[in-house]
Protein backbone atom coordinates (compact mmCIF):
# COMPACT_ATOMS: atom_id res chain seq x y z
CA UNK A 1 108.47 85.58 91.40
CA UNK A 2 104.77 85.54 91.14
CA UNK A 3 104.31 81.80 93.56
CA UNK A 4 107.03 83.70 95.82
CA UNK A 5 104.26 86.91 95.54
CA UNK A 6 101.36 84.35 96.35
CA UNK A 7 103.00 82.94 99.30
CA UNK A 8 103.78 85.69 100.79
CA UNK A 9 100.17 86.73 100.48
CA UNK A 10 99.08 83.07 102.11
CA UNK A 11 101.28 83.82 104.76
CA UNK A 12 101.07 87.07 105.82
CA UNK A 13 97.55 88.06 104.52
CA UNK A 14 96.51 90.33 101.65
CA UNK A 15 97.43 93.29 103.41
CA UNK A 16 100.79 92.74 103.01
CA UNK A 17 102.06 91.48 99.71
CA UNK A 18 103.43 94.98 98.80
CA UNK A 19 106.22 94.26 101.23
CA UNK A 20 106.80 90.93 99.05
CA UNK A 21 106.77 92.76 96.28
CA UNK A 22 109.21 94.90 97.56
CA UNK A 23 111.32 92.58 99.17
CA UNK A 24 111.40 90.21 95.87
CA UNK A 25 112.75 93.06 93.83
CA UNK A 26 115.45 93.89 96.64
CA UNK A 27 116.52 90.93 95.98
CA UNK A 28 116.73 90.94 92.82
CA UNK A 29 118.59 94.06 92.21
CA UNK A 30 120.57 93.57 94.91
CA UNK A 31 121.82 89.79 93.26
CA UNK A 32 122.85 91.78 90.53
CA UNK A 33 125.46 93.48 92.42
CA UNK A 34 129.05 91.80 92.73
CA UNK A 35 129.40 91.87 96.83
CA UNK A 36 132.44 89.21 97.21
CA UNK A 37 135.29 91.94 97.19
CA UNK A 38 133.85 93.18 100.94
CA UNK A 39 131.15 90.29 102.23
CA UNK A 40 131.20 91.70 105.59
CA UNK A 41 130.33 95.02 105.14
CA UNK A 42 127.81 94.18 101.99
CA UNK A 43 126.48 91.81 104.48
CA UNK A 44 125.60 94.61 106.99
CA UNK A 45 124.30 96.81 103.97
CA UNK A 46 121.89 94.60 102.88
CA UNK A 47 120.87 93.90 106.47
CA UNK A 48 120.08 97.87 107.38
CA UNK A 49 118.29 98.24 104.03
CA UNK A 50 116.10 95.69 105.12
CA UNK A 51 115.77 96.41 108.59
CA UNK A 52 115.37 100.29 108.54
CA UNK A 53 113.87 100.69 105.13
């Protein structure tokens, strides 16, 4: 989590590792979920929350 942190930082610049940050612990919570029952529509979820959030 932390090189994924890092990299974000190299790539983006300093300014925006809170969005990695973020985005990493989507991620994470989000894997946690069980999302096979409806893939489409947990598909489009995950794409609006990170889209519009």
């Amino acid at each position: 989590m932390r090189a994924y942190i890092l990299l974000f930082g190299v790539l983006f610049g300093q300014n925006d590792i809170l969005i990695g940050v973020s985005t990493i612990t989507t991620l994470l919570v989000l894997l946690e979920r069980e999302s096979s029952n409806h893939p489409v529509q947990d598909t489009v979820k995950f794409a609006k929350c990170f889209l519009f959030a």
